[in-house]
Structures are given as C-alpha cells and as structure tokens.
Protein backbone atom coordinates (compact mmCIF):
# COMPACT_ATOMS: atom_id res chain seq x y z
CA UNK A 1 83.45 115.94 91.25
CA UNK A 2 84.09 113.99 94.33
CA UNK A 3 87.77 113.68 95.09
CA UNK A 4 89.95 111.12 96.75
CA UNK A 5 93.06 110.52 98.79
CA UNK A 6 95.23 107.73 97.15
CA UNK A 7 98.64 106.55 98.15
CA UNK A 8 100.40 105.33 95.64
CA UNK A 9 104.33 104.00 94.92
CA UNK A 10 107.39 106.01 93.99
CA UNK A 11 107.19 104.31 90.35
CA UNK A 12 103.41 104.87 90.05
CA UNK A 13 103.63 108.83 91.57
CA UNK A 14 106.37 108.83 88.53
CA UNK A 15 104.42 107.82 85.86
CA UNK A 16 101.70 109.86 87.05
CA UNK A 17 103.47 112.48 86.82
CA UNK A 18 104.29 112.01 83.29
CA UNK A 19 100.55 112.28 82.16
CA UNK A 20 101.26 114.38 79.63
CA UNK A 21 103.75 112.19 77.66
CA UNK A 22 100.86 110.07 77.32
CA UNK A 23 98.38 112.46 75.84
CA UNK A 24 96.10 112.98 79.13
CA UNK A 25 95.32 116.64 80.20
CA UNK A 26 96.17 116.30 84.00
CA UNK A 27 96.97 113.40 86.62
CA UNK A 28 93.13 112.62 86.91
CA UNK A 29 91.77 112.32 83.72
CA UNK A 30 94.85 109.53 83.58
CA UNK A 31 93.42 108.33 86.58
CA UNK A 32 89.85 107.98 86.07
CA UNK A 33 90.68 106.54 82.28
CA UNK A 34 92.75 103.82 83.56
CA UNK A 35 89.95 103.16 86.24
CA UNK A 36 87.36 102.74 83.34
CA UNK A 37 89.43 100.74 81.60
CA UNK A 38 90.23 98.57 84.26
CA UNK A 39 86.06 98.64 85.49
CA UNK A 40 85.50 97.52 82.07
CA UNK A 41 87.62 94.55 82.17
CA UNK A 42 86.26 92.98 85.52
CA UNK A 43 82.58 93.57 83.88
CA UNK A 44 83.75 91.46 81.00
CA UNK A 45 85.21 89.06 82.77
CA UNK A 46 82.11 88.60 84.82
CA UNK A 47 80.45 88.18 81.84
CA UNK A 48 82.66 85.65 80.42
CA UNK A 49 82.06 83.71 83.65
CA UNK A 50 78.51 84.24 83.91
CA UNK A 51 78.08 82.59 80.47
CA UNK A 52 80.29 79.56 80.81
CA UNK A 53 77.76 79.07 84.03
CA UNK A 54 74.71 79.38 82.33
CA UNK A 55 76.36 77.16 79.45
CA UNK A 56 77.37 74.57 82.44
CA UNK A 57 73.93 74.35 83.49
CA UNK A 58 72.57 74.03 80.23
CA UNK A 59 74.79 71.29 79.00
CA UNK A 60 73.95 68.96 81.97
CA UNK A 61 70.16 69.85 81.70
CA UNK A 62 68.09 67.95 78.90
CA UNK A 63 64.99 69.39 79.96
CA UNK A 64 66.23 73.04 79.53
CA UNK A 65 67.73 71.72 76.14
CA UNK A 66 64.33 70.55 74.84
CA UNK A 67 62.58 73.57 76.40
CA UNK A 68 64.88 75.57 73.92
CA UNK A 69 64.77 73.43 71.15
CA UNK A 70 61.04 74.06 70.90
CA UNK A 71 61.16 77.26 71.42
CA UNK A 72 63.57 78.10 68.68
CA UNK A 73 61.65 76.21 66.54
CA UNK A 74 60.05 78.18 63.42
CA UNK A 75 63.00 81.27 63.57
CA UNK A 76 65.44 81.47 61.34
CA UNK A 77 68.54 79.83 61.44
C-alpha cells in the first residue's frame, strides 16, 4: 500500500492518536475512512450540481422538453 507523508496540527496529531477510542484499528485505517468519507461527499455534491445543470438547461429548452415528452410517451407512469 502506497504510503504518504502528511503534516498535520497539534489537535489533529491528537485525535489521531486516539484512533482507538473511536473503534479504528490503527492511525490509517482512521485515515483512509475519513478520506472515503470525505471523497464520497465531493462526488455527491458534484452530482447534486451536475443535476440542477442538466435541470437548468432543460427548463429553458422547449425543444428538449417535447423531445422527452414523446419519448416517454407509452411507459408507465
């Protein structure tokens, strides 16, 4: 596993240290869950953004309105 060099501040390098109290095996499986957790919320938010774009461009465009109008047409509601 590739390893890196991080600085970090006194009260981070202190709760680090305290891993254990918080049910995580050693300082980098804290690590590397907290960096998956924090990976997953920028991909969400990205998301999130991504759609109110696409929902932007759909709202001022009538022709991609009817275009999915018809195609919707015949499935279920």
């Amino acid at each position: 596993m590739p390893q890196t060099k991080i600085n970090l501040t006194q009260p981070l390098a202190e709760f680090l240290a305290q891993h254990k109290k918080y049910g995580f095996k050693n300082k980098g499986e804290l690590v590397r869950t907290a960096l998956l957790h924090y990976q997953h919320k920028i991909e969400q938010q990205q998301l999130r953004e991504s759609a109110a774009l696409y929902a932007e461009i759909y709202d001022d465009d009538p022709d991609l309105q009817a275009l999915t109008d018809h195609a919707a047409e015949g499935w279920p509601q």
